[in-house]
Protein backbone atom coordinates (compact mmCIF):
# COMPACT_ATOMS: atom_id res chain seq x y z
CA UNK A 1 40.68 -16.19 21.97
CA UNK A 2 40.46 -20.09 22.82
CA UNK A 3 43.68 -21.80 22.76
CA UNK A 4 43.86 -25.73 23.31
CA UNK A 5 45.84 -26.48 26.29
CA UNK A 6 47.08 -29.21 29.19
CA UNK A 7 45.80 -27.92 32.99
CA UNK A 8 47.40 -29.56 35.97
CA UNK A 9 47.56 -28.57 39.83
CA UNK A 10 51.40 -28.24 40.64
CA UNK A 11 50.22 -30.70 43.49
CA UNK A 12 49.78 -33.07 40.86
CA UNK A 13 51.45 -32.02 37.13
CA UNK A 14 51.08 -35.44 36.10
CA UNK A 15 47.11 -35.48 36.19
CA UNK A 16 47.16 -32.71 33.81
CA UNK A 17 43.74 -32.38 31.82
CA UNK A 18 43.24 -31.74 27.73
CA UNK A 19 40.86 -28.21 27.61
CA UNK A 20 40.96 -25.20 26.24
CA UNK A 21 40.91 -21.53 27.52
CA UNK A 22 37.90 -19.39 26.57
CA UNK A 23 39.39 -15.60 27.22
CA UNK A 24 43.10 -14.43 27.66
CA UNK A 25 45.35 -11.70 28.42
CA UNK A 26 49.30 -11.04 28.31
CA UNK A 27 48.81 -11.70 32.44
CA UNK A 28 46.27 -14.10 32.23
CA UNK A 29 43.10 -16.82 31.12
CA UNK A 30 40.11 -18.17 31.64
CA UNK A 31 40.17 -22.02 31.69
CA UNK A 32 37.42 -24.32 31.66
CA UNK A 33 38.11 -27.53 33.41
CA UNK A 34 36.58 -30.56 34.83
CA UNK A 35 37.43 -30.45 38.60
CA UNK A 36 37.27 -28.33 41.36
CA UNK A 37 39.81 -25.73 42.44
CA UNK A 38 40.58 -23.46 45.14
CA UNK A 39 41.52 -19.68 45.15
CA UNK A 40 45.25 -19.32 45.48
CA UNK A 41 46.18 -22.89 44.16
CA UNK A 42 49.00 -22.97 41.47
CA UNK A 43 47.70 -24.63 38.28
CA UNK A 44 49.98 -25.11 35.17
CA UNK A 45 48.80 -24.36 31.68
CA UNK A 46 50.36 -25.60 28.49
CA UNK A 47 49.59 -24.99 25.21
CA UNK A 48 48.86 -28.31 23.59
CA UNK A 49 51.94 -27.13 21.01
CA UNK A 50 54.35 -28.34 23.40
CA UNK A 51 56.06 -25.61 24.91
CA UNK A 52 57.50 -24.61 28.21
CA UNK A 53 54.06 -24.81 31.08
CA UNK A 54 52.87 -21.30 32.65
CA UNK A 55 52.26 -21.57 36.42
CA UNK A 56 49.55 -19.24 37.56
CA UNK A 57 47.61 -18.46 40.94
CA UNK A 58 43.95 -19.32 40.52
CA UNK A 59 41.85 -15.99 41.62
CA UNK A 60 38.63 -17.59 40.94
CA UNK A 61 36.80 -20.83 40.10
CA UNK A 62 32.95 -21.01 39.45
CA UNK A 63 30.55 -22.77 37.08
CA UNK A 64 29.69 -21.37 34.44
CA UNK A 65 25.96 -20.46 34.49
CA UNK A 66 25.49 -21.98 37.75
CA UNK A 67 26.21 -25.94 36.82
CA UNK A 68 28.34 -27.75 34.05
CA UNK A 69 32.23 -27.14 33.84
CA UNK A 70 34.09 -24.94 35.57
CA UNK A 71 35.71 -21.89 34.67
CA UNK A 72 39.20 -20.73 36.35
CA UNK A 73 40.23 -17.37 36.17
CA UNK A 74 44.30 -18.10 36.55
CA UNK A 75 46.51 -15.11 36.86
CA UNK A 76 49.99 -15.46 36.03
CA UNK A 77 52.72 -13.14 38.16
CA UNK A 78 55.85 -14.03 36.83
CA UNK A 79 55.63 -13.26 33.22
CA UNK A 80 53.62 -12.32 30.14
CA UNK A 81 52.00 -14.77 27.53
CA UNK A 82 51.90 -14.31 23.65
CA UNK A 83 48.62 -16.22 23.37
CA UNK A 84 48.24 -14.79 19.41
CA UNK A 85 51.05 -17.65 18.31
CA UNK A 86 49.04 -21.22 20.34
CA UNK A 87 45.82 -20.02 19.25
CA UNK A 88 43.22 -22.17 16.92
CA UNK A 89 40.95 -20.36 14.95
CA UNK A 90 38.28 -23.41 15.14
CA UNK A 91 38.83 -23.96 18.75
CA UNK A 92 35.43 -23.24 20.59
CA UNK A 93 33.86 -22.50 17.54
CA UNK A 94 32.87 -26.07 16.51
CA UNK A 95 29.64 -27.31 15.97
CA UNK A 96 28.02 -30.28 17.82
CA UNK A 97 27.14 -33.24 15.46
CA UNK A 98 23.25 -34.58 15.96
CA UNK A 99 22.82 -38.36 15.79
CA UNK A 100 20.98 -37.97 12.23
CA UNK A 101 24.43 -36.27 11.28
CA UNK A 102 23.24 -32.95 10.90
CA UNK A 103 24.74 -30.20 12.42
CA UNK A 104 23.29 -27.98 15.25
């Protein structure tokens, strides 16, 4: 399920960045984001719906593939999430626009 959200380090929750996740679970998600993170840094994810930010541990961050954006697995301790109600059918599904406007 990909569901649009705001990441931020707790180090910095006002440097939050616009992404989605690409996998997710009642205790957890896979992120994509643009910087790098360490294992066992707090990141907070919000749903772009505006409610209440989840902190979570990062247990992982690696490229995905090997290059391009990276993917955080964040695992979140305190609570569960109820992903089914900030999730976007569309999200991750759209296609990329060519130049000649055709789709690919």
């Amino acid at each position: 399920m990909s569901v649009p959200v705001y990441l931020a380090s707790m180090g910095e929750p006002r440097a939050r960045e616009r992404t989605v996740t690409e996998n997710v679970s009642p205790h957890g998600a896979r992120v994509i984001s643009k910087r790098s993170w360490r294992s066992g840094e707090e990141a907070l994810i919000a749903p772009l719906t505006g409610e209440f930010p989840q902190v979570g541990t990062v247990v992982y961050s690696r490229h995905k593939n090997g290059e391009g954006p990276l993917c955080l697995g964040v695992e979140f301790l305190d609570r569960s999430v109820k992903w089914e109600s900030y999730s976007v059918p569309s999200v991750g599904r759209l296609s990329l626009s060519r130049r000649d406007g055709k789709e690919s």
